[in-house]
Protein backbone atom coordinates (compact mmCIF):
# COMPACT_ATOMS: atom_id res chain seq x y z
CA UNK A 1 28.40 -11.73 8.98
CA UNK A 2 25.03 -12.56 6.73
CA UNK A 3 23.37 -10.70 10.10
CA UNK A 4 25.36 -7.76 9.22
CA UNK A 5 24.75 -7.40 5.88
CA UNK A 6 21.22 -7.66 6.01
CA UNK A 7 21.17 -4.90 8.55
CA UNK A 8 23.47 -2.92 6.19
CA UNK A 9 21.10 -3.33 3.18
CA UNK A 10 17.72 -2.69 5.62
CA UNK A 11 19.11 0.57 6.51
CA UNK A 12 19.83 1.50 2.95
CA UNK A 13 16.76 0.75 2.14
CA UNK A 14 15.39 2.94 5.25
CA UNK A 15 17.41 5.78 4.14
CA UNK A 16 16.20 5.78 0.63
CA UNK A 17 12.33 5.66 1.51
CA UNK A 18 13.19 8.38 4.45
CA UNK A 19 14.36 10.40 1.06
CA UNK A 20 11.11 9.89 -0.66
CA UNK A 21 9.28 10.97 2.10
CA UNK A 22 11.45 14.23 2.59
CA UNK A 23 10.40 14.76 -1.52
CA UNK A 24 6.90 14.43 -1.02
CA UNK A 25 6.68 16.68 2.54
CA UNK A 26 8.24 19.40 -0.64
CA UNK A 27 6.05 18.58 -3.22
CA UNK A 28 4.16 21.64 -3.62
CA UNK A 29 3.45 20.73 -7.49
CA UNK A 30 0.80 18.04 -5.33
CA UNK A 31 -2.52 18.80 -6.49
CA UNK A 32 -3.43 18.14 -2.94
CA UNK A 33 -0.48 19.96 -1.33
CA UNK A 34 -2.56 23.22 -0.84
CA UNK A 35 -5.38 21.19 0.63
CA UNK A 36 -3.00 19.32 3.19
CA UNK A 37 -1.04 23.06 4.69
CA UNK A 38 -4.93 24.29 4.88
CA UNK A 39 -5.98 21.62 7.10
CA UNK A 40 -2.69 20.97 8.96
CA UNK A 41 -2.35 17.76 7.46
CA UNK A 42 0.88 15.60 7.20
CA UNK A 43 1.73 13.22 4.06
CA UNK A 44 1.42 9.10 4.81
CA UNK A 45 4.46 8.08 3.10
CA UNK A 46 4.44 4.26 4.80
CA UNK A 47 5.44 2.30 7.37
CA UNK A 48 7.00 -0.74 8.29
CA UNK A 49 9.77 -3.37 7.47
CA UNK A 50 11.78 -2.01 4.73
CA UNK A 51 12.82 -4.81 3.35
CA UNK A 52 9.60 -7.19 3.72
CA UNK A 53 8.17 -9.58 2.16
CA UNK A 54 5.05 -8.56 2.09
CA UNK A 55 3.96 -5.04 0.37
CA UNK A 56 0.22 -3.77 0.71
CA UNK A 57 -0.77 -0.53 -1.09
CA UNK A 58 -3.77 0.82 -0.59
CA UNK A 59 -5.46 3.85 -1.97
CA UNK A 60 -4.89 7.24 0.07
CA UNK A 61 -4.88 8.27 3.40
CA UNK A 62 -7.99 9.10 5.70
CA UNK A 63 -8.41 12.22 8.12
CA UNK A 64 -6.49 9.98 11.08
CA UNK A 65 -3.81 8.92 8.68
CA UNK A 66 -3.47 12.25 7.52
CA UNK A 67 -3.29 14.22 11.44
CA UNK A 68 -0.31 11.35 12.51
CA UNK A 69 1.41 11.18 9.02
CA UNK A 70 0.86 6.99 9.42
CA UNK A 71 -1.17 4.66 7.12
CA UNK A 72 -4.08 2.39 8.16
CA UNK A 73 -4.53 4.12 11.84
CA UNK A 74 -8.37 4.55 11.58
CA UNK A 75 -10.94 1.85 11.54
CA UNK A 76 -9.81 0.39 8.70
CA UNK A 77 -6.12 0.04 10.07
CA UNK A 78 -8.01 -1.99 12.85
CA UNK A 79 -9.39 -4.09 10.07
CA UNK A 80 -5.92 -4.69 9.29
CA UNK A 81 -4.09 -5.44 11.88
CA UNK A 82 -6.83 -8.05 12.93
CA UNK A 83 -6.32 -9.63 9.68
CA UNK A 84 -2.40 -9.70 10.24
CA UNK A 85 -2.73 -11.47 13.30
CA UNK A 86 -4.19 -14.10 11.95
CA UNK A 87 -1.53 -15.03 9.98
CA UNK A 88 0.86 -14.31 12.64
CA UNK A 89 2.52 -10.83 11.56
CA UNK A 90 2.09 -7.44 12.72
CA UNK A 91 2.54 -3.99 11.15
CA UNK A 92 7.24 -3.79 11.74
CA UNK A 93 6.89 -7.27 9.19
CA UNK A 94 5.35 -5.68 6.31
CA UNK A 95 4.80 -2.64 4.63
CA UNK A 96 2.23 -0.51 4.30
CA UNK A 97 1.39 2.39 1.83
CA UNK A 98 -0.95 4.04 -0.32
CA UNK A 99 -0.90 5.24 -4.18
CA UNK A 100 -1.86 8.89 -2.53
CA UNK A 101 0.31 10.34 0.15
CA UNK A 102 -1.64 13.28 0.80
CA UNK A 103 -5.80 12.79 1.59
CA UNK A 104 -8.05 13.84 -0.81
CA UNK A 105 -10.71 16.00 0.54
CA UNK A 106 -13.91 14.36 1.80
CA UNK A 107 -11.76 10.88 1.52
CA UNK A 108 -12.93 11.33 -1.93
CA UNK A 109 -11.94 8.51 -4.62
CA UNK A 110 -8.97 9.66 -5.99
CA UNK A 111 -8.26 11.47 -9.57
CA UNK A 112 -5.95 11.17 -12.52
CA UNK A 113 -3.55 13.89 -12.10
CA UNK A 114 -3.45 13.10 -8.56
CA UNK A 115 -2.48 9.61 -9.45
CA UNK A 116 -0.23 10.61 -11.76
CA UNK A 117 1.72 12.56 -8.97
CA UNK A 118 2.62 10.19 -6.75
CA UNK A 119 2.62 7.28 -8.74
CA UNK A 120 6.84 7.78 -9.61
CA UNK A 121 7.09 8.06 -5.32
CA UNK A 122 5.11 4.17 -4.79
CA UNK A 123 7.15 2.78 -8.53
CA UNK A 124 10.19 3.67 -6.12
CA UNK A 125 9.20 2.36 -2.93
CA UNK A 126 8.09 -0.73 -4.54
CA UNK A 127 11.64 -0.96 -6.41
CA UNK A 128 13.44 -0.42 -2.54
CA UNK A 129 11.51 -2.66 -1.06
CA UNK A 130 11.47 -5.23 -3.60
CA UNK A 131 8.80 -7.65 -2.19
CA UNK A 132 8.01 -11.17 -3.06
CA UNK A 133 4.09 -10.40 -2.90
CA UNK A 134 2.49 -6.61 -3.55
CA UNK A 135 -1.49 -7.19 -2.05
CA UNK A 136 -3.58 -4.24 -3.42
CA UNK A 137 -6.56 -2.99 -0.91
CA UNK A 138 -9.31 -1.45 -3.28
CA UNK A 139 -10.02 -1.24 -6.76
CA UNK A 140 -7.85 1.85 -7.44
CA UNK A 141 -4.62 0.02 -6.20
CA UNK A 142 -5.28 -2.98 -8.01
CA UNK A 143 -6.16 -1.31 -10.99
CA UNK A 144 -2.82 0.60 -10.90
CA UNK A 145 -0.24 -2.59 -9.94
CA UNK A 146 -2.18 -4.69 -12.34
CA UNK A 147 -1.50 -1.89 -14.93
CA UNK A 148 1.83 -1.37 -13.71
CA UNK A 149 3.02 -5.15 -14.45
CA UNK A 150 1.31 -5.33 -17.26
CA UNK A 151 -0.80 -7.67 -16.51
CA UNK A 152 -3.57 -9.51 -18.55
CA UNK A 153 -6.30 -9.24 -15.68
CA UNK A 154 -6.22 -5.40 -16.30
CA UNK A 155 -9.69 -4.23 -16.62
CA UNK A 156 -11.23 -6.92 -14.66
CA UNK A 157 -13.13 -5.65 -11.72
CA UNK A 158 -12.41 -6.66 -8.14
CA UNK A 159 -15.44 -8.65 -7.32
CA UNK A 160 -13.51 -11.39 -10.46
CA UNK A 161 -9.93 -10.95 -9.20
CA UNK A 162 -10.01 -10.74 -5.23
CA UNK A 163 -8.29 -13.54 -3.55
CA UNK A 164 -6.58 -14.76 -6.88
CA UNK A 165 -2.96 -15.21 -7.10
CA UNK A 166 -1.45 -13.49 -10.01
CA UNK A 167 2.29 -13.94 -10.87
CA UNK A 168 4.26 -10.85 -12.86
CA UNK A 169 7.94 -10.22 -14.06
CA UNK A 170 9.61 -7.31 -12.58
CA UNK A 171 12.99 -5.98 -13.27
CA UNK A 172 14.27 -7.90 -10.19
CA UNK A 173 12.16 -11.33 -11.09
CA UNK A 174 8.98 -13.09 -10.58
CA UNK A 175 6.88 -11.13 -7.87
CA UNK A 176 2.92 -11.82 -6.80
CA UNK A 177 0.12 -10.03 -6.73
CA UNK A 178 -3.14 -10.36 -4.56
CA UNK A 179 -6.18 -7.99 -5.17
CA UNK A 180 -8.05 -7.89 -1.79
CA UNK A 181 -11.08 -5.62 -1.00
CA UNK A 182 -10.08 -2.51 0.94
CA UNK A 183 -10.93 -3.53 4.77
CA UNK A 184 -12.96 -0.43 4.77
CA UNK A 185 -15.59 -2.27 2.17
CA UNK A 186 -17.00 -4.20 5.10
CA UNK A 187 -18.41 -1.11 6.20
CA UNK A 188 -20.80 -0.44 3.72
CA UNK A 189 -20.82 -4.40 2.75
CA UNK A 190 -20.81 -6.69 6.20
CA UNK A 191 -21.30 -9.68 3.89
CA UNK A 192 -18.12 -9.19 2.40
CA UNK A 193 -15.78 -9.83 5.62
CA UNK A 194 -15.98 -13.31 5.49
CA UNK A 195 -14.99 -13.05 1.83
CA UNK A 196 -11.57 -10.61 2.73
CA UNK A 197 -10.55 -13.03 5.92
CA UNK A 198 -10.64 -16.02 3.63
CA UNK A 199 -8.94 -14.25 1.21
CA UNK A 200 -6.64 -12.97 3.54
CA UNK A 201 -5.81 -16.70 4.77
CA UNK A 202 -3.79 -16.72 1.39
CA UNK A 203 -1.13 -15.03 2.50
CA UNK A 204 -0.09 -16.87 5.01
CA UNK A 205 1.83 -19.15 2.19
CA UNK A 206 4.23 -15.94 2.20
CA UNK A 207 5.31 -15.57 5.63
C-alpha cells in the first residue's frame, strides 16, 4: 500500500513538471525564445527522479543540451555522471536542471531579465520536487538558491562557500544546500578537480 502511494505521488509530481515544461516550450515572452526557433533549439527543462532526494541546478544549457532538449549531455554531463558514480547514484536518482531552460547564445553567462524569466519555472520545480539537499553547479546557481533562502552566505563568492553545508527553512522544512563548482570549471582550471570530487564525496551522507 505505502508502494502505491509513493508511485501515486511520483507521478503527480511527473505530471506537474511535464506541465512546466509544456509552459516554457510556449514561452515566447523568453528573451531567448527567438534565439532557440532560429537555431532549432529545444528548451532543457530537467531530468530525472521526480521525487529525489537530491536536486542539482546548474546554470543553462549548452549547444548539446539544447539539440536533445536534456541537461548535462556534453562534457560536462560526463563530469557528472563520473562524479555520481562515485557515490553510487546515477542520473533516474536525482534531478537535474538549470536556472535557464533555453541556451544563451555563445553559452554566454547568463543576464538579469533572462534570470528573471525562468526563475518562477525552477521556484516550482524545486517546490514539486521538494528535495532534502539542492547542490548548486556554478556561481550563478548558487548565487540565486542562496538568495532564494535567504541565506546569510549571500554575496560570498564560490571559491569561500564550495563544499560547505548550509542548512535553510523552506515552506516544507529544513532543506540543504551545497555550492559546488560547475564540472565544466575543470576545464579552464585542472587544479580544481580534485577540489569538486572531494567536495562531491559530501553527498554521499544524502543517499
Amino acid at each position: 500500500m505505502k508502494d502505491k502511494k509513493l508511485t501515486t505521488i511520483s507521478t503527480n509530481k511527473a505530471q506537474r513538471l511535464a506541465q512546466i515544461e509544456l509552459a516554457v516550450h510556449r514561452l515566447e515572452s523568453s528573451p531567448l525564445y527567438a534565439y532557440r526557433i532560429e537555431h532549432g533549439y529545444k528548451p532543457v527543462i530537467g531530468e530525472g527522479n521526480p521525487s529525489a532526494s537530491i536536486l542539482f541546478i546548474g546554470e543553462a544549457p549548452g549547444e548539446k543540451e539544447a539539440l536533445s532538449g536534456r541537461p548535462f549531455v556534453g562534457r560536462a554531463g560526463q563530469v557528472l555522471d563520473e562524479m555520481l558514480a562515485i557515490i553510487s547514484l546515477n542520473r533516474e536518482d536525482v534531478y537535474i536542471t538549470n536556472i535557464i531552460k533555453d541556451r544563451p547564445p555563445h553559452n554566454r553567462d547568463p543576464k538579469a531579465p533572462e534570470i528573471a524569466c525562468y526563475s518562477p519555472y525552477l521556484i516550482e520545480q524545486i517546490e514539486i520536487i521538494d528535495p532534502k539537499v539542492i547542490v548548486t553547479l556554478g556561481r550563478f546557481a548558487m548565487n540565486f538558491i542562496l538568495r532564494q533562502f535567504s541565506l546569510p552566505e549571500y554575496g560570498e563568492t564560490i571559491g569561500n562557500l564550495h563544499g560547505r553545508v548550509l542548512t535553510a527553512e523552506s515552506d516544507l522544512g529544513l532543506i540543504q544546500i551545497i555550492p559546488l563548482y560547475h564540472p565544466a570549471a575543470i576545464f579552464y582550471n585542472r587544479s580544481l578537480e580534485a577540489t569538486l570530487f572531494e567536495d562531491f564525496k559530501k553527498l554521499a551522507q544524502f543517499t
